[in-house]
C-alpha atoms as a PDB file:
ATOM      1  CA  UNK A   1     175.335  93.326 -80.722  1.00  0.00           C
ATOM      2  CA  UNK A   2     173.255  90.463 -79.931  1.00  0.00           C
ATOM      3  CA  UNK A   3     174.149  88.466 -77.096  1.00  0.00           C
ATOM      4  CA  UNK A   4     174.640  84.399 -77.064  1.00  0.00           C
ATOM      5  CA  UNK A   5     172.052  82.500 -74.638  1.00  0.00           C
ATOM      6  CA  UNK A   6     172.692  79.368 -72.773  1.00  0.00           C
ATOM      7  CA  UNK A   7     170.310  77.685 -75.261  1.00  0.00           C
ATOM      8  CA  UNK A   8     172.471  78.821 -78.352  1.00  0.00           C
ATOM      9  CA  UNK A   9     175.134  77.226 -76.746  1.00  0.00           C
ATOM     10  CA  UNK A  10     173.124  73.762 -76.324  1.00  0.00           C
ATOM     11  CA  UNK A  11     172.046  73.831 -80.018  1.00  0.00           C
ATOM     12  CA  UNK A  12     174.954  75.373 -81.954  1.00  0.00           C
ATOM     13  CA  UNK A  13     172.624  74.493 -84.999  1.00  0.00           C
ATOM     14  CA  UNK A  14     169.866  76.915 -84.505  1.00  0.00           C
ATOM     15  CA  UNK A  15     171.940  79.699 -86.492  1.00  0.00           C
ATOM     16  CA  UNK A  16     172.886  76.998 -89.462  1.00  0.00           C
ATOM     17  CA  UNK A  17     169.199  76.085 -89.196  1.00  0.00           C
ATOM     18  CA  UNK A  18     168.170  79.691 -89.874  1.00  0.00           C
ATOM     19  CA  UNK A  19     170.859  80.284 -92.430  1.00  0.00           C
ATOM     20  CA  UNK A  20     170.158  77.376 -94.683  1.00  0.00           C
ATOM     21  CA  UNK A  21     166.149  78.006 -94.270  1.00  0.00           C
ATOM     22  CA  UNK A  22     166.850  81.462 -96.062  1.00  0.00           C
ATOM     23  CA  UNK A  23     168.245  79.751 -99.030  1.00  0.00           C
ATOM     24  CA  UNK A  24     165.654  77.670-100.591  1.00  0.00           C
ATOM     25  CA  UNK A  25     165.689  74.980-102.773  1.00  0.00           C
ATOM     26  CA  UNK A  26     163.101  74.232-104.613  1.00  0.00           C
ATOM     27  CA  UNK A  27     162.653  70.381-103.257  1.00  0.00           C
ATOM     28  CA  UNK A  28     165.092  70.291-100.232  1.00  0.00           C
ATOM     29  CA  UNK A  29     163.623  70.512 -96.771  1.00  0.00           C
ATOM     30  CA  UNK A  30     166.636  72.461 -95.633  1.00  0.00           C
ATOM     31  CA  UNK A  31     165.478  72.152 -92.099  1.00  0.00           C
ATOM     32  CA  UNK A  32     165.242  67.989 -92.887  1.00  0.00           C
ATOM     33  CA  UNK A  33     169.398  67.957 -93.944  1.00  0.00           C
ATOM     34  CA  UNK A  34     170.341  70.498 -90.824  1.00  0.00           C
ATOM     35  CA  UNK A  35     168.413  68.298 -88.552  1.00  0.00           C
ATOM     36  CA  UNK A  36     170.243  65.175 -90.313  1.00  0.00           C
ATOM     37  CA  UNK A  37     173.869  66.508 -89.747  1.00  0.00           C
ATOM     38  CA  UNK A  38     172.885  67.378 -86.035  1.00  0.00           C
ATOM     39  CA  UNK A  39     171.648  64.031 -85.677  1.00  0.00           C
ATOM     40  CA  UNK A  40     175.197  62.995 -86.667  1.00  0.00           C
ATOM     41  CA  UNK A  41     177.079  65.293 -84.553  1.00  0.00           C
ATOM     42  CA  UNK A  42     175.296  63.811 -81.646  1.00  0.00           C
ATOM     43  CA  UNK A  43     176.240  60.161 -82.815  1.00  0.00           C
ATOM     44  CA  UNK A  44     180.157  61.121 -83.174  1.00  0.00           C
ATOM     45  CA  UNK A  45     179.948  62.874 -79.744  1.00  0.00           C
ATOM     46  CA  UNK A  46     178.550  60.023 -78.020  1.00  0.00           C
ATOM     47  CA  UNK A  47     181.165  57.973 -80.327  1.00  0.00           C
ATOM     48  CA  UNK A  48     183.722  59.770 -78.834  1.00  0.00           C
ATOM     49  CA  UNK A  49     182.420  59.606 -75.009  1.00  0.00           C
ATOM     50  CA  UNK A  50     181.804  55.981 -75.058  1.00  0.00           C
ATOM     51  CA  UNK A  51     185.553  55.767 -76.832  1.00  0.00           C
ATOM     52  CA  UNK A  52     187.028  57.934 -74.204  1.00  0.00           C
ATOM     53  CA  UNK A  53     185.044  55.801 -71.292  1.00  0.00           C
ATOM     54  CA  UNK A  54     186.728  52.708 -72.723  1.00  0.00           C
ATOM     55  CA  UNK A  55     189.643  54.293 -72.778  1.00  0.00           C
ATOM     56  CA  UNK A  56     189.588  55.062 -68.995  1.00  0.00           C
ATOM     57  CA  UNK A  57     188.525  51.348 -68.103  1.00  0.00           C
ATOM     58  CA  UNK A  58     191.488  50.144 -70.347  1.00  0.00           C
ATOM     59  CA  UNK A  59     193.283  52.019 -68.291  1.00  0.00           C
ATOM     60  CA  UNK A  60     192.161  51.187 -64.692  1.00  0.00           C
ATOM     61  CA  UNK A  61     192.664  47.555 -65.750  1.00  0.00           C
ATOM     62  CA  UNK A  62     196.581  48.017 -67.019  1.00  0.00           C
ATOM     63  CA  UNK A  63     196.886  50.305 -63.759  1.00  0.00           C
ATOM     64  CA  UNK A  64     195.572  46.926 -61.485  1.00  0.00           C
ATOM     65  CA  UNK A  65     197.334  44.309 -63.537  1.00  0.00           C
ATOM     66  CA  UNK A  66     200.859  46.341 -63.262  1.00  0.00           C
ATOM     67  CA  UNK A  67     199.492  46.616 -59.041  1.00  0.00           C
ATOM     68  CA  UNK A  68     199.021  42.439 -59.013  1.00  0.00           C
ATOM     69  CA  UNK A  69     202.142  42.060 -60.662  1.00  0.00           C
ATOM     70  CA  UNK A  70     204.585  43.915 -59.149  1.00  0.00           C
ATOM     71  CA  UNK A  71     203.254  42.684 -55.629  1.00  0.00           C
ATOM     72  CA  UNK A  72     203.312  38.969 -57.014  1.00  0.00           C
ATOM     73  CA  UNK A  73     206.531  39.842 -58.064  1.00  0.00           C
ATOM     74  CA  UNK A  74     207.540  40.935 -54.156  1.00  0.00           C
ATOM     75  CA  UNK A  75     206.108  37.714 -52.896  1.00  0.00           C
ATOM     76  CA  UNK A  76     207.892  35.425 -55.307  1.00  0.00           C
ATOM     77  CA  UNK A  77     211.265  37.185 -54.113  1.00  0.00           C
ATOM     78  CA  UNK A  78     210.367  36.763 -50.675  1.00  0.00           C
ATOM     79  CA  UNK A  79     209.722  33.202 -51.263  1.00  0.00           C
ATOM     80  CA  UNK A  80     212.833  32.472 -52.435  1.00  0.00           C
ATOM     81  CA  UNK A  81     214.659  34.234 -50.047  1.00  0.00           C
ATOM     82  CA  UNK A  82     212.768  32.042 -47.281  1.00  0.00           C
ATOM     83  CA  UNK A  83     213.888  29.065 -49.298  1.00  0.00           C
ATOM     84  CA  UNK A  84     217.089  30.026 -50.183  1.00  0.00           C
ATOM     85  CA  UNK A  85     219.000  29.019 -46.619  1.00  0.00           C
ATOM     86  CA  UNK A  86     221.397  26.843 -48.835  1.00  0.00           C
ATOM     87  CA  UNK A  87     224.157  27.831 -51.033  1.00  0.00           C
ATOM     88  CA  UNK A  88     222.191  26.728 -54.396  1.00  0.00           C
ATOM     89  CA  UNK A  89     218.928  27.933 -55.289  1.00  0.00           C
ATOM     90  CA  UNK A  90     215.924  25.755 -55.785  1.00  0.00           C
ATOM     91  CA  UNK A  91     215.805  25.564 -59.847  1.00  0.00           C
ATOM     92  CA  UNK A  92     212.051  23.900 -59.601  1.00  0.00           C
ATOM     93  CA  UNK A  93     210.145  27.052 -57.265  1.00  0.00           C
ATOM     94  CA  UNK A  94     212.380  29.677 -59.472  1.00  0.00           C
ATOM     95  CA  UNK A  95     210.609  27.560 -62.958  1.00  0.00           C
ATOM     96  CA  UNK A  96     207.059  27.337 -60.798  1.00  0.00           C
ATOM     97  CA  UNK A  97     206.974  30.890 -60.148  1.00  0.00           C
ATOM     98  CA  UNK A  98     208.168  31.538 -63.827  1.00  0.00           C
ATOM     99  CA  UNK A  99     205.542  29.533 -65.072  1.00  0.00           C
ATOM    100  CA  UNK A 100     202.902  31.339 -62.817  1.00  0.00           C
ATOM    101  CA  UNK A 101     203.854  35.032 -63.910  1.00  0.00           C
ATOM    102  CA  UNK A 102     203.619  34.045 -67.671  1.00  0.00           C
ATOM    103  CA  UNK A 103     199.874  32.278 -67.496  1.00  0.00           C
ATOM    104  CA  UNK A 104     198.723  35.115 -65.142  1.00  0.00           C
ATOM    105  CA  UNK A 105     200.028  37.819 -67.859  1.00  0.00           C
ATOM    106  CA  UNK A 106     198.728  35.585 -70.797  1.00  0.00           C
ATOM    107  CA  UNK A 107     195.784  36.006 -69.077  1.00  0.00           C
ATOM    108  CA  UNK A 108     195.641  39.671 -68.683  1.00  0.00           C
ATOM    109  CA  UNK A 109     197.295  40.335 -72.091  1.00  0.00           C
ATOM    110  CA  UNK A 110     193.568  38.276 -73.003  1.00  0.00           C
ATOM    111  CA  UNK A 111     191.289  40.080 -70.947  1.00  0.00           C
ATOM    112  CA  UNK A 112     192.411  43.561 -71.663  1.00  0.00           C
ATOM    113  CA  UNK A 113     191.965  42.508 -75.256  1.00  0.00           C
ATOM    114  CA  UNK A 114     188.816  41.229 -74.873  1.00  0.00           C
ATOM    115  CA  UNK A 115     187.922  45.061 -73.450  1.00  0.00           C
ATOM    116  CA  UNK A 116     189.379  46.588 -76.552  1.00  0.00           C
ATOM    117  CA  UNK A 117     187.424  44.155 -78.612  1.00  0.00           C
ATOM    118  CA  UNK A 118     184.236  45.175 -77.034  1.00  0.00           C
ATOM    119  CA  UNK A 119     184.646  48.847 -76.831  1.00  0.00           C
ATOM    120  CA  UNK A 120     185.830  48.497 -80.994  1.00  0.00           C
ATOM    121  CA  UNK A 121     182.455  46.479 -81.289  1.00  0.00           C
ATOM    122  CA  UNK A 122     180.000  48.658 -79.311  1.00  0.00           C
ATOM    123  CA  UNK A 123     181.358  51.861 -81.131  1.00  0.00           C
ATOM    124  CA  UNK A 124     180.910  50.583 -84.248  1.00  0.00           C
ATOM    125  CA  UNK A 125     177.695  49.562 -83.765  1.00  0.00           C
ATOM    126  CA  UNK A 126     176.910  52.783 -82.510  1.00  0.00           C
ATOM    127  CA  UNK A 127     178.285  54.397 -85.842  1.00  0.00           C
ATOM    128  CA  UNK A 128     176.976  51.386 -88.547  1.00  0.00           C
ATOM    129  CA  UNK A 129     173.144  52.595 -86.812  1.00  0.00           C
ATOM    130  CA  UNK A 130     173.870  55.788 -87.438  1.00  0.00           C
ATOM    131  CA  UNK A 131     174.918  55.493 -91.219  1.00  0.00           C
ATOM    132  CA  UNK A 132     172.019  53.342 -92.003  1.00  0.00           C
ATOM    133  CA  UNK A 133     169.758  55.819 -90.025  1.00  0.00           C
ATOM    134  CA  UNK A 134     171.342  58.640 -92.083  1.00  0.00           C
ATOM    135  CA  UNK A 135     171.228  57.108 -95.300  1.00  0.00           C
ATOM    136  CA  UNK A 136     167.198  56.227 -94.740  1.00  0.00           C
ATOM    137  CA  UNK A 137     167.032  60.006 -93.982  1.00  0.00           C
ATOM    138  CA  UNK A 138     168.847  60.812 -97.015  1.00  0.00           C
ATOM    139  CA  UNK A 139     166.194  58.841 -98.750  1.00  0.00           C
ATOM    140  CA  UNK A 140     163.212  60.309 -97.858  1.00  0.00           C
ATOM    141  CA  UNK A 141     164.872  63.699 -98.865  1.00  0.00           C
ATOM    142  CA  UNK A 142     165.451  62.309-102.112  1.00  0.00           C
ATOM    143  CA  UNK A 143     162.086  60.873-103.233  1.00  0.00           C
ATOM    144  CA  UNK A 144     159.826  63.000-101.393  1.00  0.00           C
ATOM    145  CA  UNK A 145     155.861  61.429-101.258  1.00  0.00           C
END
């Protein structure tokens, strides 16, 4: 029984690469396509890490806007409970404080798009590099010199 090394593990193409080298093909570099598809793997893994990462900063930011919120939301009340020694509220700090909460989350709604939009952006750049790299590849398999 043979036994799996920490390097099989790192390159879980080693065993494809062997396998596909036994069947050859009279004009396919075998080894040229295996190393193409583990080029590819790579890209979607890092795809999915810098996905996940963006993910996590999405996150963090929703986590601190809800934080600002809810303690701009404990100030406004104790505002108007400092103000509010008369019978009849003040209708002008309840619009003013209204007005404030809605600009400040039109704001974040913005910047946490603005995140997603750049983490959509960088990942696809990632992948469009990857497809052109892969189709280039493909090319020089095709018309070999």
């Amino acid at each position: 029984m043979s036994k799996t090394t920490p390097a099989d593990l790192a390159n879980p193409f080693g065993d494809l690469t062997k396998m596909f080298e036994q069947f050859k093909v009279p004009g396919v570099d075998m080894s040229a396509v295996v190393e193409s598809r583990r080029k590819d793997m790579e890209a979607l893994v890092a795809t999915n890490k810098a996905m996940f990462e963006s993910m996590q900063e999405l996150a963090k930011k929703q986590a601190e806007i809800f934080a600002q919120a809810m303690q701009s939301a404990q100030d406004g009340v104790q505002t108007l409970a400092k103000g509010g020694g008369g019978a009849t509220p003040d209708p002008t700090q309840h619009a003013e404080l209204a007005r404030k909460a809605y600009e400040k989350a039109v704001g974040d709604m913005g910047t946490l798009a603005d995140m997603a939009r750049k983490a959509q952006s960088d990942v696809m750049a990632g992948i469009t590099e990857r497809a052109t790299q892969s189709l280039q590849e493909f090319k020089a398999l095709a018309n070999p010199k």
